[in-house]
C-alpha atoms as a PDB file:
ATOM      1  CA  UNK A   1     -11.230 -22.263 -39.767  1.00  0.00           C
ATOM      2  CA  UNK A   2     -13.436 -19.241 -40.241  1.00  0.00           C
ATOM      3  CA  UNK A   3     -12.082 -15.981 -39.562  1.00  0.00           C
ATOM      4  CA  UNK A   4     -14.907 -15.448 -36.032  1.00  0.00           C
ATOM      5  CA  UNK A   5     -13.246 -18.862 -34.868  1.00  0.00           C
ATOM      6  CA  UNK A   6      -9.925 -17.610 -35.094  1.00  0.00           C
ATOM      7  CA  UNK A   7     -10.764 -14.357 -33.311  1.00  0.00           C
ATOM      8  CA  UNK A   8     -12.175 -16.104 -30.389  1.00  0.00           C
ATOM      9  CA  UNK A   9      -9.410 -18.132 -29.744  1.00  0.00           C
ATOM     10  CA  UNK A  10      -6.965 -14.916 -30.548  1.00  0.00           C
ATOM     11  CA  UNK A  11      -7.999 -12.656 -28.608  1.00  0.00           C
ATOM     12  CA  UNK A  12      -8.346 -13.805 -24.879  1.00  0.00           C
ATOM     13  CA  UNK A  13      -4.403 -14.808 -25.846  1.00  0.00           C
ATOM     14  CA  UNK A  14      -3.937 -11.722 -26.584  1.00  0.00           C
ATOM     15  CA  UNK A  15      -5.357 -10.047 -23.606  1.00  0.00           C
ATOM     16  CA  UNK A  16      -3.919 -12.849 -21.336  1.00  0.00           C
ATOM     17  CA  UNK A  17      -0.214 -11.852 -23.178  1.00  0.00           C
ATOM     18  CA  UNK A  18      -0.862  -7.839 -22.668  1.00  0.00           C
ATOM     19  CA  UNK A  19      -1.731  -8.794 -19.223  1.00  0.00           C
ATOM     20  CA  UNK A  20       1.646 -10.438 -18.587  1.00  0.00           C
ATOM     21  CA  UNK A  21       3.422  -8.024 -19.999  1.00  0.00           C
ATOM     22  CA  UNK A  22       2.092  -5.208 -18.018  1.00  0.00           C
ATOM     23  CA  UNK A  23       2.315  -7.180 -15.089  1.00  0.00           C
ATOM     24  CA  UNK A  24       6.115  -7.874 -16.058  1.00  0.00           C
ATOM     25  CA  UNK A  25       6.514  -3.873 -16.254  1.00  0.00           C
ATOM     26  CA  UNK A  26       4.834  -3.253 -13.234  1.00  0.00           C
ATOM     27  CA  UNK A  27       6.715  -5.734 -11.372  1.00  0.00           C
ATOM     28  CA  UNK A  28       9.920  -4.492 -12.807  1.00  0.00           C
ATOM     29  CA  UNK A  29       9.275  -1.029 -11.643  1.00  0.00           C
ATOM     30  CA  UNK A  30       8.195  -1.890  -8.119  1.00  0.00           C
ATOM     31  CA  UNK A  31      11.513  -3.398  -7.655  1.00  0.00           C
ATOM     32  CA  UNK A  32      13.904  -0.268  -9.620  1.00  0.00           C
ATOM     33  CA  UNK A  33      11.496   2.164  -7.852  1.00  0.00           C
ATOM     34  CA  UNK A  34      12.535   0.388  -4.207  1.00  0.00           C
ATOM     35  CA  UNK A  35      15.851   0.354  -4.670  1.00  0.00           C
ATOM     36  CA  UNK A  36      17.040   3.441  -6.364  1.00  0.00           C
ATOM     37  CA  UNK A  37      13.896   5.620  -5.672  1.00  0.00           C
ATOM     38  CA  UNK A  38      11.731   7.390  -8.031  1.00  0.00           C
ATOM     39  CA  UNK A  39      14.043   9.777 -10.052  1.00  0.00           C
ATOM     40  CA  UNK A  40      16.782   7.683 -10.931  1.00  0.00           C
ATOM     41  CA  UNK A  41      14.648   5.174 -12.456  1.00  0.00           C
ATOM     42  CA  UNK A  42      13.567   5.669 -16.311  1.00  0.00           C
ATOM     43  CA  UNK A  43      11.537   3.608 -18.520  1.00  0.00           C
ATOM     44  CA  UNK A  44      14.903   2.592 -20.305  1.00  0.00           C
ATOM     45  CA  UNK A  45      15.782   0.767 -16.846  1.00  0.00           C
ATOM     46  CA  UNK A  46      12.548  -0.276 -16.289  1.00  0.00           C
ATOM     47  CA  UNK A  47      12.351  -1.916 -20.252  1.00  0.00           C
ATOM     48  CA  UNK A  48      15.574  -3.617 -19.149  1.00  0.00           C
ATOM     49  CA  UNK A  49      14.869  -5.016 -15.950  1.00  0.00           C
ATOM     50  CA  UNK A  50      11.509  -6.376 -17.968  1.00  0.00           C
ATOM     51  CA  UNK A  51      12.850  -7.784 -20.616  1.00  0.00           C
ATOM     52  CA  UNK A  52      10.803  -5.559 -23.239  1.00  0.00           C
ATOM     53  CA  UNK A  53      11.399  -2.700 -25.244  1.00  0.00           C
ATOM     54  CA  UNK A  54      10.727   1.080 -24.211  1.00  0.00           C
ATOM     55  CA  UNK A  55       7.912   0.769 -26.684  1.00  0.00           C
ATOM     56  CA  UNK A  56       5.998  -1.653 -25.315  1.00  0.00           C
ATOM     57  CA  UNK A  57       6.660  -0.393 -21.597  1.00  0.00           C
ATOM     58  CA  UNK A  58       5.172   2.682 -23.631  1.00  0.00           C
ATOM     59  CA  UNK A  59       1.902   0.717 -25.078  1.00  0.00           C
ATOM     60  CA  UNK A  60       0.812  -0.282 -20.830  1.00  0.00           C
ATOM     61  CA  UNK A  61       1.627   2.787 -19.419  1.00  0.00           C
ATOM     62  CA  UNK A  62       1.739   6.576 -20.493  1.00  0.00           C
ATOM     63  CA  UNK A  63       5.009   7.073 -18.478  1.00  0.00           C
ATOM     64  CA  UNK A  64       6.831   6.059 -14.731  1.00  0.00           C
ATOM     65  CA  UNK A  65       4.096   7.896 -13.068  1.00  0.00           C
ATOM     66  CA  UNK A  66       1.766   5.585 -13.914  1.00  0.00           C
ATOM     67  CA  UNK A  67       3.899   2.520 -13.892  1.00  0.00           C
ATOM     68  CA  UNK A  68       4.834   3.637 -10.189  1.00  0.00           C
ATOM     69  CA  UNK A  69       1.003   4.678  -8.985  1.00  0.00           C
ATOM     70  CA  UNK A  70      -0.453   1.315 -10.276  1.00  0.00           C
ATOM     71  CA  UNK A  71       2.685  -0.449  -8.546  1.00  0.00           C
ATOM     72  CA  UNK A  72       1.795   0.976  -5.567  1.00  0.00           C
ATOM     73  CA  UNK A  73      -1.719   0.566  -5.788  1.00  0.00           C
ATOM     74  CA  UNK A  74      -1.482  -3.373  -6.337  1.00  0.00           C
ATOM     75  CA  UNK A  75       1.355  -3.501  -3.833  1.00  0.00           C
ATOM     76  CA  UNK A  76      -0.949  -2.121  -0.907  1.00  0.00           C
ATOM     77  CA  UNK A  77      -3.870  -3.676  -1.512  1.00  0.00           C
ATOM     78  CA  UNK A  78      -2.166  -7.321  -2.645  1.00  0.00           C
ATOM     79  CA  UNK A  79      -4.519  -7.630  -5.638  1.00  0.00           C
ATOM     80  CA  UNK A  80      -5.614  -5.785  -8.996  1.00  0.00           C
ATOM     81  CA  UNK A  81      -9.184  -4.911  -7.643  1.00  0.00           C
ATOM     82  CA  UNK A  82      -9.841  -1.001  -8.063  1.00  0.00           C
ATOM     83  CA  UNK A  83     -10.990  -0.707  -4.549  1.00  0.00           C
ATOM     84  CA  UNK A  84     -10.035   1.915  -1.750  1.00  0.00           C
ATOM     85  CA  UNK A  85      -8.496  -0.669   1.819  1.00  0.00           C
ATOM     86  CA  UNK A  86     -11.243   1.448   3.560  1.00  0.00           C
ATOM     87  CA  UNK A  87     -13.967   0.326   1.000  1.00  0.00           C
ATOM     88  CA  UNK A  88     -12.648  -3.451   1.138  1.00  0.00           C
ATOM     89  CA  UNK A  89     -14.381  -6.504   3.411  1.00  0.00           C
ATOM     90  CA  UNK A  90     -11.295  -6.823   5.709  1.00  0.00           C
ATOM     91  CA  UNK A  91     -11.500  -3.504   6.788  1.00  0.00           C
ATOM     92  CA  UNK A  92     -14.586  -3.749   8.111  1.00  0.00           C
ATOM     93  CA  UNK A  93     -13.961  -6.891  10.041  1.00  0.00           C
ATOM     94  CA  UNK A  94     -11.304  -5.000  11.693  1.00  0.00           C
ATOM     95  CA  UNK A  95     -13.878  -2.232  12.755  1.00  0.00           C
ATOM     96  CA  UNK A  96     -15.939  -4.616  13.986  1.00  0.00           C
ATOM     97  CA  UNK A  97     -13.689  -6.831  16.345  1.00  0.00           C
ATOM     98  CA  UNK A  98     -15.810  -6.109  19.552  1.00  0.00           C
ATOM     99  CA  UNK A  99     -12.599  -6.276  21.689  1.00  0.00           C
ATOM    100  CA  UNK A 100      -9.921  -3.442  22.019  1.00  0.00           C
ATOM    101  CA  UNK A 101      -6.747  -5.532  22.565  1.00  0.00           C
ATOM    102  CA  UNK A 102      -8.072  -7.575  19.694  1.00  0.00           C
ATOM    103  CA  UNK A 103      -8.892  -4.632  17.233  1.00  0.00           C
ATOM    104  CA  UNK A 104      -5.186  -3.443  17.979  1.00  0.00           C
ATOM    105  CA  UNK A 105      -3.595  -6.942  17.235  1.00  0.00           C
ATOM    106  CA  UNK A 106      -5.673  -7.159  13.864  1.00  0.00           C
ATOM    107  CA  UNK A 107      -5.049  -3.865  13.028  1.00  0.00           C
ATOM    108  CA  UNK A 108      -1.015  -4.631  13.432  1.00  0.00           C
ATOM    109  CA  UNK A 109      -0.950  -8.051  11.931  1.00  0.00           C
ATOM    110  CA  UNK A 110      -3.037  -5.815   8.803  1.00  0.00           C
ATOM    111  CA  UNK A 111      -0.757  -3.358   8.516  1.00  0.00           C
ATOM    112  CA  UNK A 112       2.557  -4.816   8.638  1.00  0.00           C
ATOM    113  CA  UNK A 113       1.377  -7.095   5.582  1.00  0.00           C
ATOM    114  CA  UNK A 114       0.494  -3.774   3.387  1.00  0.00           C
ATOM    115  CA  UNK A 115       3.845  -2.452   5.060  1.00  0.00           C
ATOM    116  CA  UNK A 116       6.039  -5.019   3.823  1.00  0.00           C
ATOM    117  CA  UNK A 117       4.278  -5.126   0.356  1.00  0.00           C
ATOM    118  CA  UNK A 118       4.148  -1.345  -0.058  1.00  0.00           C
ATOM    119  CA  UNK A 119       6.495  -0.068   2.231  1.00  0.00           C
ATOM    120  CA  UNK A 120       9.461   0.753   0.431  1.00  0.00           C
ATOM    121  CA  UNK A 121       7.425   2.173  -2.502  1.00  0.00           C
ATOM    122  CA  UNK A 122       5.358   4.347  -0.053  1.00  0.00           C
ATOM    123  CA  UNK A 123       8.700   5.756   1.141  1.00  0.00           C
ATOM    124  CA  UNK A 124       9.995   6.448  -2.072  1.00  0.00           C
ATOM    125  CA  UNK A 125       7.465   8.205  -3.366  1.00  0.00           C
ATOM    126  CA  UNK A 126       7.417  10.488  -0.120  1.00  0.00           C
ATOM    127  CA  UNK A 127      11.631  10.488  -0.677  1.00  0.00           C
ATOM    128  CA  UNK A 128      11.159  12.177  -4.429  1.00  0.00           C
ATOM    129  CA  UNK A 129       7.818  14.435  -3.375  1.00  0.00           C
ATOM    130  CA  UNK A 130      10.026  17.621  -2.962  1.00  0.00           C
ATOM    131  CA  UNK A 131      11.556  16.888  -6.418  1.00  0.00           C
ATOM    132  CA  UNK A 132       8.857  15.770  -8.182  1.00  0.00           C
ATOM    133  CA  UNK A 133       5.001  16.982  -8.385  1.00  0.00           C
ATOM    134  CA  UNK A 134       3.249  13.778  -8.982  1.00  0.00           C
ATOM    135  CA  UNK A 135       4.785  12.036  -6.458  1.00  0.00           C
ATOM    136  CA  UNK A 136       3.908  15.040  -4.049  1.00  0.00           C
ATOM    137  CA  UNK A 137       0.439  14.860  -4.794  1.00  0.00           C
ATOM    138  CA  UNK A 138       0.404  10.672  -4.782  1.00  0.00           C
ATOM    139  CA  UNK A 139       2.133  11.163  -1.262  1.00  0.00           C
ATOM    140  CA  UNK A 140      -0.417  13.641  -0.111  1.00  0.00           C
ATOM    141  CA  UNK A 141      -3.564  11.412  -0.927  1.00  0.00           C
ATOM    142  CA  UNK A 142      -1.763   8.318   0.946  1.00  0.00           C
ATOM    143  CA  UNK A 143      -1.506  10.449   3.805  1.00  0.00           C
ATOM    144  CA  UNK A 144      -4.608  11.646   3.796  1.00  0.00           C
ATOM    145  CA  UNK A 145      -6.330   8.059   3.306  1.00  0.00           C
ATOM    146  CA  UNK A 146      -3.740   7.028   6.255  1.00  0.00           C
ATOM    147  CA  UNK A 147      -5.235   9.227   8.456  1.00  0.00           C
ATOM    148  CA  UNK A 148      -8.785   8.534   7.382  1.00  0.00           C
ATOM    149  CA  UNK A 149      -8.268   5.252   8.242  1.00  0.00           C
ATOM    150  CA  UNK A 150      -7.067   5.823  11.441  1.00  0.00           C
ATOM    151  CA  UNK A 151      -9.744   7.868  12.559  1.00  0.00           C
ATOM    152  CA  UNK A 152     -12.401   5.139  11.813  1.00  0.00           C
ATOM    153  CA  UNK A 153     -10.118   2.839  13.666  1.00  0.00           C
ATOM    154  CA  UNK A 154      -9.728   5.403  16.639  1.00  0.00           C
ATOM    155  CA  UNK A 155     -13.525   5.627  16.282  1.00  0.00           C
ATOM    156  CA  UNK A 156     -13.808   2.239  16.588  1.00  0.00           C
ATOM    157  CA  UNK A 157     -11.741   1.835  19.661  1.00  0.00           C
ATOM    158  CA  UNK A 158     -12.880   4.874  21.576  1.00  0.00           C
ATOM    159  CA  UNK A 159     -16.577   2.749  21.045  1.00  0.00           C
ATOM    160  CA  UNK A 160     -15.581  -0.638  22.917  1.00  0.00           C
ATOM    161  CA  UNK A 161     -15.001   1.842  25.913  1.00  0.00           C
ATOM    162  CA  UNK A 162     -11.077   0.556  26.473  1.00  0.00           C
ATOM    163  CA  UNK A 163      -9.660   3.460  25.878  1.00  0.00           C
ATOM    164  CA  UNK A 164      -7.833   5.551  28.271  1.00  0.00           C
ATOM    165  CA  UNK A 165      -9.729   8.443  29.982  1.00  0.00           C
ATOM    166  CA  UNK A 166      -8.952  11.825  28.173  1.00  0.00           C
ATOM    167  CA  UNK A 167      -8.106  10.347  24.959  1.00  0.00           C
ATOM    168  CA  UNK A 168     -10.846  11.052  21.798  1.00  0.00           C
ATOM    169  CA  UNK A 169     -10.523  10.098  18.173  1.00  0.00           C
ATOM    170  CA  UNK A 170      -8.714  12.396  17.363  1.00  0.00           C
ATOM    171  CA  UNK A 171      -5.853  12.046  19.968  1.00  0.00           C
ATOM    172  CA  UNK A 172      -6.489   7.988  19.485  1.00  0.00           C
ATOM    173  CA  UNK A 173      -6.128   8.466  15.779  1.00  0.00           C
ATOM    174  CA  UNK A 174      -2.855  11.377  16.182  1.00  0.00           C
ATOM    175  CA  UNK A 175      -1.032   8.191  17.770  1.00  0.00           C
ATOM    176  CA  UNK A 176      -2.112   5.365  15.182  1.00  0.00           C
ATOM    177  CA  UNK A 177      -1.465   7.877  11.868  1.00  0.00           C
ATOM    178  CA  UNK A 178       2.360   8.019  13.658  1.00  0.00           C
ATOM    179  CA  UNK A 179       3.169   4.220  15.301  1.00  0.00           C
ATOM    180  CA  UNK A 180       1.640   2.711  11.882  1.00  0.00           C
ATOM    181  CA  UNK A 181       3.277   4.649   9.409  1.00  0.00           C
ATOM    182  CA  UNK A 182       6.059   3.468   7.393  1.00  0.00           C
ATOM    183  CA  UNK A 183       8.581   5.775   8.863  1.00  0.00           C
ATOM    184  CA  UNK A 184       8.521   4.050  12.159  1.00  0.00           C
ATOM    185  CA  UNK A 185       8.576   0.217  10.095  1.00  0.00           C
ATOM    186  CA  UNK A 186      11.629   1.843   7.593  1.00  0.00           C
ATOM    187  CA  UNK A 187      13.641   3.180  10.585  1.00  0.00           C
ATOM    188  CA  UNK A 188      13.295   0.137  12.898  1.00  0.00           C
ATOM    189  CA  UNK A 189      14.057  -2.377  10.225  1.00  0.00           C
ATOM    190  CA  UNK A 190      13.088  -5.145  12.445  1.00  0.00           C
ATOM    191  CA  UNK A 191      11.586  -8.688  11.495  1.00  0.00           C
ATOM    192  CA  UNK A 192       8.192  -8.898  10.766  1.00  0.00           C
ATOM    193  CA  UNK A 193       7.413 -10.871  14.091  1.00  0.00           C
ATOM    194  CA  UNK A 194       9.550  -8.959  16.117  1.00  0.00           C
ATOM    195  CA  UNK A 195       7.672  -5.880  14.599  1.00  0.00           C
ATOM    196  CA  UNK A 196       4.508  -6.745  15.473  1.00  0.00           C
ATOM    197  CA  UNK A 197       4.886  -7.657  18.794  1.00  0.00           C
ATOM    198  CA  UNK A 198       6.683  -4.652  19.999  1.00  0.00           C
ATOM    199  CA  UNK A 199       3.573  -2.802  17.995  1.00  0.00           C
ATOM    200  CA  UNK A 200       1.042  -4.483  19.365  1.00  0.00           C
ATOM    201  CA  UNK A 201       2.511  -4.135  23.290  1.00  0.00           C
ATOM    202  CA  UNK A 202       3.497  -0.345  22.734  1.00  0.00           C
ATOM    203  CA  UNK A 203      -0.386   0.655  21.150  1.00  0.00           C
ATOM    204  CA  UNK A 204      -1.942  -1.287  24.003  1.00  0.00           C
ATOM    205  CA  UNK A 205      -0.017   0.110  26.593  1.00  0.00           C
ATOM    206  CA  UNK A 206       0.053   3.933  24.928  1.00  0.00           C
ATOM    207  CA  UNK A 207      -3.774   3.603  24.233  1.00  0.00           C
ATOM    208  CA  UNK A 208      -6.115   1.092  26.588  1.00  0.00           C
ATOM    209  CA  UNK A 209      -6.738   1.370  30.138  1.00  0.00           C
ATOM    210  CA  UNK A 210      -4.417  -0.834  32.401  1.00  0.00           C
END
């Protein structure tokens, strides 16, 4: 076999191997991060609960920054793609829902999926901001995307006219960026149904017109 025959069958199992691996680390890490928070996990731990060595945690990622930003990334959007949850087709169909009521039960149903993908990461990262830099600054541009978000869903809503008098964007957004968030999910620690349907009743009732 010539030696251009054996690299084309080598190296997509190579890349399909390195993408394992990483995926392995990255997994690993989502789960150490969650349950003992940013700081007290090292790339030792995160080797271990991998199965791999420190070196080859070392050959994916630079260091837990990384390992912990792409984590999160994956875990809120529920795929590899590189692209923003405000940029993405689903997003979109949200804004568009021509009813209120319906916009709010989408936008629910959305965000406790992300929530129970990303929320325990989410938390820890704003848990270890005040001890750690890159988590501050990885915390900061969540919250600010949160609240972008929420603003061109609060736009949205204020347009189907179903919102109560008095109420802009702004105020319509204030309420969203706070009943959405993952403190509220964290501290009620409810089911996901149960969750939901208590979301859904208490945005409807806070937000639309009787």
């Amino acid at each position: 076999m010539s030696e251009e025959v054996k690299r084309s069958y080598s190296s997509p199992l190579r890349e399909q191997g390195a993408a394992y691996t990483r995926l392995l680390v990255r997994d690993a890490g989502h789960r150490l991060f969650a349950r003992d928070g940013f700081v007290a996990t090292s790339i030792k731990k995160i080797a271990y609960e991998a199965g791999v060595s420190e070196r080859t945690v070392y050959t994916h990622y630079k260091n837990k920054v990384e390992i912990f930003q792409d984590a999160l990334n994956v875990a809120i959007a529920g795929d590899e793609e590189p692209v923003a949850m405000r940029d993405r087709p689903e997003f979109e169909e949200v804004l568009g829902t021509p009813s209120a009521t319906e916009m709010i039960s989408e936008m629910v149903r959305r965000n406790g999926l992300i929530l129970e993908r990303a929320g325990s990461l989410i938390m820890a990262g704003i848990e270890s901001s005040g001890a750690d830099a890159d988590m501050r600054r990885i915390s900061d541009e969540g919250e600010h995307a949160m609240r972008a978000n929420c603003l061109a869903l609060a736009t949205a809503l204020v347009t189907t006219g179903e919102v109560r008098d008095g109420m802009d964007a702004d105020a319509v957004a204030d309420v969203l960026t706070t009943m959405l968030s993952p403190h509220v999910h964290q501290l009620l620690g409810w089911p996901a149904e149960r969750y939901r349907t208590w979301l859904v009743h208490t945005l409807t009732s806070s937000l639309l017109r009787p």
